[in-house]
C-alpha atoms as a PDB file:
ATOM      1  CA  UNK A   1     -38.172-127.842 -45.461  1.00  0.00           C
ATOM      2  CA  UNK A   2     -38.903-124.204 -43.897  1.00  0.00           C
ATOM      3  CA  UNK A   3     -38.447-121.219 -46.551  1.00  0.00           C
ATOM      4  CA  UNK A   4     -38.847-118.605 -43.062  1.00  0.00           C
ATOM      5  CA  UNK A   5     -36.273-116.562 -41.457  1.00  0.00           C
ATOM      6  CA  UNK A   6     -37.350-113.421 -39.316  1.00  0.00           C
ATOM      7  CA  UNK A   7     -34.815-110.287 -39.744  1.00  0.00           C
ATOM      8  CA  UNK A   8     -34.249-108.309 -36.570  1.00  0.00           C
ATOM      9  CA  UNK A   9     -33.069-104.829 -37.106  1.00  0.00           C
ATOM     10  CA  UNK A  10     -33.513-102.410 -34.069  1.00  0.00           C
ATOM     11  CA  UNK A  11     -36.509-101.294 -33.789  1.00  0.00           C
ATOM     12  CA  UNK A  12     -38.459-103.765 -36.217  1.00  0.00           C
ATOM     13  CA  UNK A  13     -38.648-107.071 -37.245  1.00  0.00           C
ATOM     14  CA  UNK A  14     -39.280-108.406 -40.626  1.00  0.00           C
ATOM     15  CA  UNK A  15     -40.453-112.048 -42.012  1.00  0.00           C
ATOM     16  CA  UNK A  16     -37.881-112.725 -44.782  1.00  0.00           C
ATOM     17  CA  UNK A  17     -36.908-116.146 -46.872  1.00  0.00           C
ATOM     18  CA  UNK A  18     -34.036-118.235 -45.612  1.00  0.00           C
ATOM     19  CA  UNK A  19     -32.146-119.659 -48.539  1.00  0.00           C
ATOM     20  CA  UNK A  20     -29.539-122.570 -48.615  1.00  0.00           C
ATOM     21  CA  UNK A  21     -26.578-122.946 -47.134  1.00  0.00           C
ATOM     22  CA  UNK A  22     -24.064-120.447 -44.961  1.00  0.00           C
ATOM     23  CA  UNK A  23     -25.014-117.934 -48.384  1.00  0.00           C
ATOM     24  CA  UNK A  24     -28.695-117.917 -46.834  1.00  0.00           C
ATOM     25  CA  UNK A  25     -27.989-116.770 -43.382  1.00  0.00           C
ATOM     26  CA  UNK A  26     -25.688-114.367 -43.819  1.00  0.00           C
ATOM     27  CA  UNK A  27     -28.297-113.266 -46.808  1.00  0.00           C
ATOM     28  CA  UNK A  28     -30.874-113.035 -43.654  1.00  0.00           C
ATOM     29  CA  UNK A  29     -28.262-111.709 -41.276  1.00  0.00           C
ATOM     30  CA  UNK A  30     -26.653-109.074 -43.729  1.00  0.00           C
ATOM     31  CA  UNK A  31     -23.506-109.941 -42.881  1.00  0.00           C
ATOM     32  CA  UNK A  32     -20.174-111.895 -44.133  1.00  0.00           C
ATOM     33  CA  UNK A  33     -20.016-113.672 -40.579  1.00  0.00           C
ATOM     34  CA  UNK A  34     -22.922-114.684 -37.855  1.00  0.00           C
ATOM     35  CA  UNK A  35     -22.623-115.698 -34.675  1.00  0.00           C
ATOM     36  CA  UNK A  36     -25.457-117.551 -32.320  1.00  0.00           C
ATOM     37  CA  UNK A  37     -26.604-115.280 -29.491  1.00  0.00           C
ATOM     38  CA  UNK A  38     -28.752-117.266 -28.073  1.00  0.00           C
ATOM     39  CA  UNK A  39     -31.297-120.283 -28.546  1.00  0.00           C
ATOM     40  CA  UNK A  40     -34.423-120.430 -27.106  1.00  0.00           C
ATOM     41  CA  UNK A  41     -38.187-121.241 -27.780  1.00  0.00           C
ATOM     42  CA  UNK A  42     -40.847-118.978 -29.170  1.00  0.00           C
ATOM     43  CA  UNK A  43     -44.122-119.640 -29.181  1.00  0.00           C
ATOM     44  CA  UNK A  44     -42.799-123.408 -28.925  1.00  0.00           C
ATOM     45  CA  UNK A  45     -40.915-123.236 -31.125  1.00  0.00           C
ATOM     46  CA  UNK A  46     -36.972-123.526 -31.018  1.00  0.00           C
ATOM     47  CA  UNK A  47     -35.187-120.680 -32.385  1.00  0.00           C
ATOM     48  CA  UNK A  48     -31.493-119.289 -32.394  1.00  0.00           C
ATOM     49  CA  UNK A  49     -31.009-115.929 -32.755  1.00  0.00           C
ATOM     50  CA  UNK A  50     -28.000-115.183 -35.048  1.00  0.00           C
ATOM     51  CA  UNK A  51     -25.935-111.936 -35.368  1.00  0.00           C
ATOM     52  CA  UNK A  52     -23.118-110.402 -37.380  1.00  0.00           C
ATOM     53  CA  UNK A  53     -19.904-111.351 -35.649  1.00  0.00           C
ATOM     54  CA  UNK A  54     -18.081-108.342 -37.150  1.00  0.00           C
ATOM     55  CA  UNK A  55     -20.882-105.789 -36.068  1.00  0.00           C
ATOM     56  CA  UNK A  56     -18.341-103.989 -33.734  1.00  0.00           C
ATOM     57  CA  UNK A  57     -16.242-103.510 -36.961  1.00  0.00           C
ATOM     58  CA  UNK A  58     -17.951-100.986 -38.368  1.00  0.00           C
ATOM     59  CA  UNK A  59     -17.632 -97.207 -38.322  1.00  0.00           C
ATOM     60  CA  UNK A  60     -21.022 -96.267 -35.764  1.00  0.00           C
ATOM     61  CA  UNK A  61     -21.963 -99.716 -34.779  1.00  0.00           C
ATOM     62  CA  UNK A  62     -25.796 -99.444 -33.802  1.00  0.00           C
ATOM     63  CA  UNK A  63     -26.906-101.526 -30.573  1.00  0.00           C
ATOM     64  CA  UNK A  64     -29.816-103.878 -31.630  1.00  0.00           C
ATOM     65  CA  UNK A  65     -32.018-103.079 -28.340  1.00  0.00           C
ATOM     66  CA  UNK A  66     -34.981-105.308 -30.486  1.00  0.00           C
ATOM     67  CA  UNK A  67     -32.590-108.408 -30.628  1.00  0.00           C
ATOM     68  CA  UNK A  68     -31.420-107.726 -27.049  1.00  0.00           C
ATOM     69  CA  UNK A  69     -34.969-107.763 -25.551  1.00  0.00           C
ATOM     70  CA  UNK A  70     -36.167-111.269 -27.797  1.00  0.00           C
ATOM     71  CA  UNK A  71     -32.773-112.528 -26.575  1.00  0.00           C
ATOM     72  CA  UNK A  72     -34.119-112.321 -23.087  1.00  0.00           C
ATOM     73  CA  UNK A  73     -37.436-113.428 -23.742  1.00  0.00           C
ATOM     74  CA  UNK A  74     -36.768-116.575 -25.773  1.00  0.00           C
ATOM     75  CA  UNK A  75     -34.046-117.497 -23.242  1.00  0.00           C
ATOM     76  CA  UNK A  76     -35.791-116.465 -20.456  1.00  0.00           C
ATOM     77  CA  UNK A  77     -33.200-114.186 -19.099  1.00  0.00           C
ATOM     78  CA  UNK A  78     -33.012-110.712 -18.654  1.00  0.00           C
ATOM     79  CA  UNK A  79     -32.146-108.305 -20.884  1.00  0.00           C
ATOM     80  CA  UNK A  80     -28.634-107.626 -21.877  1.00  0.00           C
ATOM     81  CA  UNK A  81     -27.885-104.874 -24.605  1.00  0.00           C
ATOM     82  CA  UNK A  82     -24.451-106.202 -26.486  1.00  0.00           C
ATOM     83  CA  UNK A  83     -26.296-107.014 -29.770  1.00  0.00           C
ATOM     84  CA  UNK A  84     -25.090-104.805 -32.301  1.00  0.00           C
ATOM     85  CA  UNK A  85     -26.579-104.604 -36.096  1.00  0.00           C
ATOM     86  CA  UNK A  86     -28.676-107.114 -37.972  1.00  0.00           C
ATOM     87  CA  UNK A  87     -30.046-109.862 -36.676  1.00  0.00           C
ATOM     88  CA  UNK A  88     -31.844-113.223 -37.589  1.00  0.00           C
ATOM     89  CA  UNK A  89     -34.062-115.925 -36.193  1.00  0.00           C
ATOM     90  CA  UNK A  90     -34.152-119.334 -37.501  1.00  0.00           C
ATOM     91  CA  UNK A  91     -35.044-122.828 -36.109  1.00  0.00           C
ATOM     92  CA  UNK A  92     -32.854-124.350 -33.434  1.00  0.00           C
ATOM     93  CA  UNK A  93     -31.685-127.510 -35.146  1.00  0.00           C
ATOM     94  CA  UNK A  94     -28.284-128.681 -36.931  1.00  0.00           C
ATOM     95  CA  UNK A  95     -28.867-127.221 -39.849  1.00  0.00           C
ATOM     96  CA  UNK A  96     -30.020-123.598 -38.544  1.00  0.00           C
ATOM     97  CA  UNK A  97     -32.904-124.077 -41.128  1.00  0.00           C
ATOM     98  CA  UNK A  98     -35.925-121.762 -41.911  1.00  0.00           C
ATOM     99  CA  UNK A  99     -39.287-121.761 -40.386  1.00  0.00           C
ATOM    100  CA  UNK A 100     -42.295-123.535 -41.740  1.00  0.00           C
ATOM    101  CA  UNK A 101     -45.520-121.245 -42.289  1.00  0.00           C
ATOM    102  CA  UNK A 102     -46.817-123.710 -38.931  1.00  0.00           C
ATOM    103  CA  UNK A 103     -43.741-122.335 -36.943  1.00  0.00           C
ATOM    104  CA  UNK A 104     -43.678-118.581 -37.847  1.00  0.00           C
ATOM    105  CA  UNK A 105     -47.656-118.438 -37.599  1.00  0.00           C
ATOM    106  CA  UNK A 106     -46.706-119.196 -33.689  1.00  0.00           C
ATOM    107  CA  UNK A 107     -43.783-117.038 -33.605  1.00  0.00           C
ATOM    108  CA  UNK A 108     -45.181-114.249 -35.052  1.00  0.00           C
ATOM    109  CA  UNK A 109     -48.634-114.542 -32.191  1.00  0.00           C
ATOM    110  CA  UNK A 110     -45.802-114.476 -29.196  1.00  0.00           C
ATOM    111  CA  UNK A 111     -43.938-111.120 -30.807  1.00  0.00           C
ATOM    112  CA  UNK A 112     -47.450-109.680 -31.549  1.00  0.00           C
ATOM    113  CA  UNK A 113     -48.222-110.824 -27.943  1.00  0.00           C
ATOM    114  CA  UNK A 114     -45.318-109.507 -26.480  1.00  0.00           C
ATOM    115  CA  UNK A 115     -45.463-105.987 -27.975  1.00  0.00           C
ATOM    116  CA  UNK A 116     -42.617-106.712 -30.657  1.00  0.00           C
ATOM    117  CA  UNK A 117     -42.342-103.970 -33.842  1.00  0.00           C
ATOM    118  CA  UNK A 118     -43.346-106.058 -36.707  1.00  0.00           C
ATOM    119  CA  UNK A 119     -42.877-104.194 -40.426  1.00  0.00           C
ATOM    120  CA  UNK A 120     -45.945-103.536 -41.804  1.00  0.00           C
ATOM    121  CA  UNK A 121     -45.119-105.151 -44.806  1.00  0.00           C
ATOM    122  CA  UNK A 122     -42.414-107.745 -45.516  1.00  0.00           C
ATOM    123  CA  UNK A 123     -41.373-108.276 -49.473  1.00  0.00           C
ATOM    124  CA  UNK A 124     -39.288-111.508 -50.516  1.00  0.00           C
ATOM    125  CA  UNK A 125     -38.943-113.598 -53.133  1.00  0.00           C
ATOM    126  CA  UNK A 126     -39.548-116.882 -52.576  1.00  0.00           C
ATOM    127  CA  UNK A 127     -39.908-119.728 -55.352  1.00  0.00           C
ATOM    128  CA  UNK A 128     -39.187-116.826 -57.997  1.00  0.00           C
ATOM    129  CA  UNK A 129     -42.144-114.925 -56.991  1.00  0.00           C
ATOM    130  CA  UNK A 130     -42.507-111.675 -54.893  1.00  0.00           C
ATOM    131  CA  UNK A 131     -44.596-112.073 -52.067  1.00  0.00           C
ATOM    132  CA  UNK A 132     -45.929-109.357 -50.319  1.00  0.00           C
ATOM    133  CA  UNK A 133     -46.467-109.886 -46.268  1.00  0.00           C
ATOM    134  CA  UNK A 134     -48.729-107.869 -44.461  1.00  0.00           C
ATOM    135  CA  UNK A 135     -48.574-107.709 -40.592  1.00  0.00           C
ATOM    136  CA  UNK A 136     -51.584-106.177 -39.237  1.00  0.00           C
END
């Protein structure tokens, strides 16, 4: 089972764990609701990309142009910027599970291909233990 989700804020994207259930993507999202945006393939992998569905609800809402452009790429569209807040990417599949460390390792060599802002370091727990991830 993948432990993976990626977090998509704007301007930077961020490997995080995806826990069980609804709980663990809105958890990823940061959000009460998601939505799917889109589904697509990344570095052959199938992803959706997942966003708060109550992002317009806010005082300020902050377009997502980061989520907007992998929205077009992964879907092979163009770009279209209506993404507001956090997003998430997780595998395309009924259960909108997390990635295996096979799947984001390919993921994660198409955003670095494609110019995508990667955090320079990523912290999550996962199996009770901080990890530390290091993007260079």
């Amino acid at each position: 089972m993948g432990a993976f989700a990626l977090t998509v804020r704007n301007g930077e994207i961020s490997i995080t764990t995806r826990g069980e259930g609804l709980a663990g993507l809105y958890a990823a999202t940061e959000c009460s609701m998601v939505e799917v945006a889109a589904v697509g393939t990344l570095g052959g992998v199938k992803v959706a990309l997942l966003c708060d569905e109550e992002g317009l609800f806010v005082e300020n809402p902050e377009q997502n142009l980061t989520a907007a452009d992998l929205r077009a790429e992964m879907s092979d569209g163009f770009p279209q910027y209506t993404l507001v807040g956090t997003c998430s990417l997780v595998a395309d599949d009924t259960n909108l599970r997390g990635f295996t460390a096979d799947e984001l390792a390919k993921i994660k060599r198409q955003l670095k291909n494609g110019g995508y802002p990667m955090a320079a370091e990523s912290v999550f727990t996962l199996a009770g233990i901080e990890v530390h991830a290091f993007n260079g």
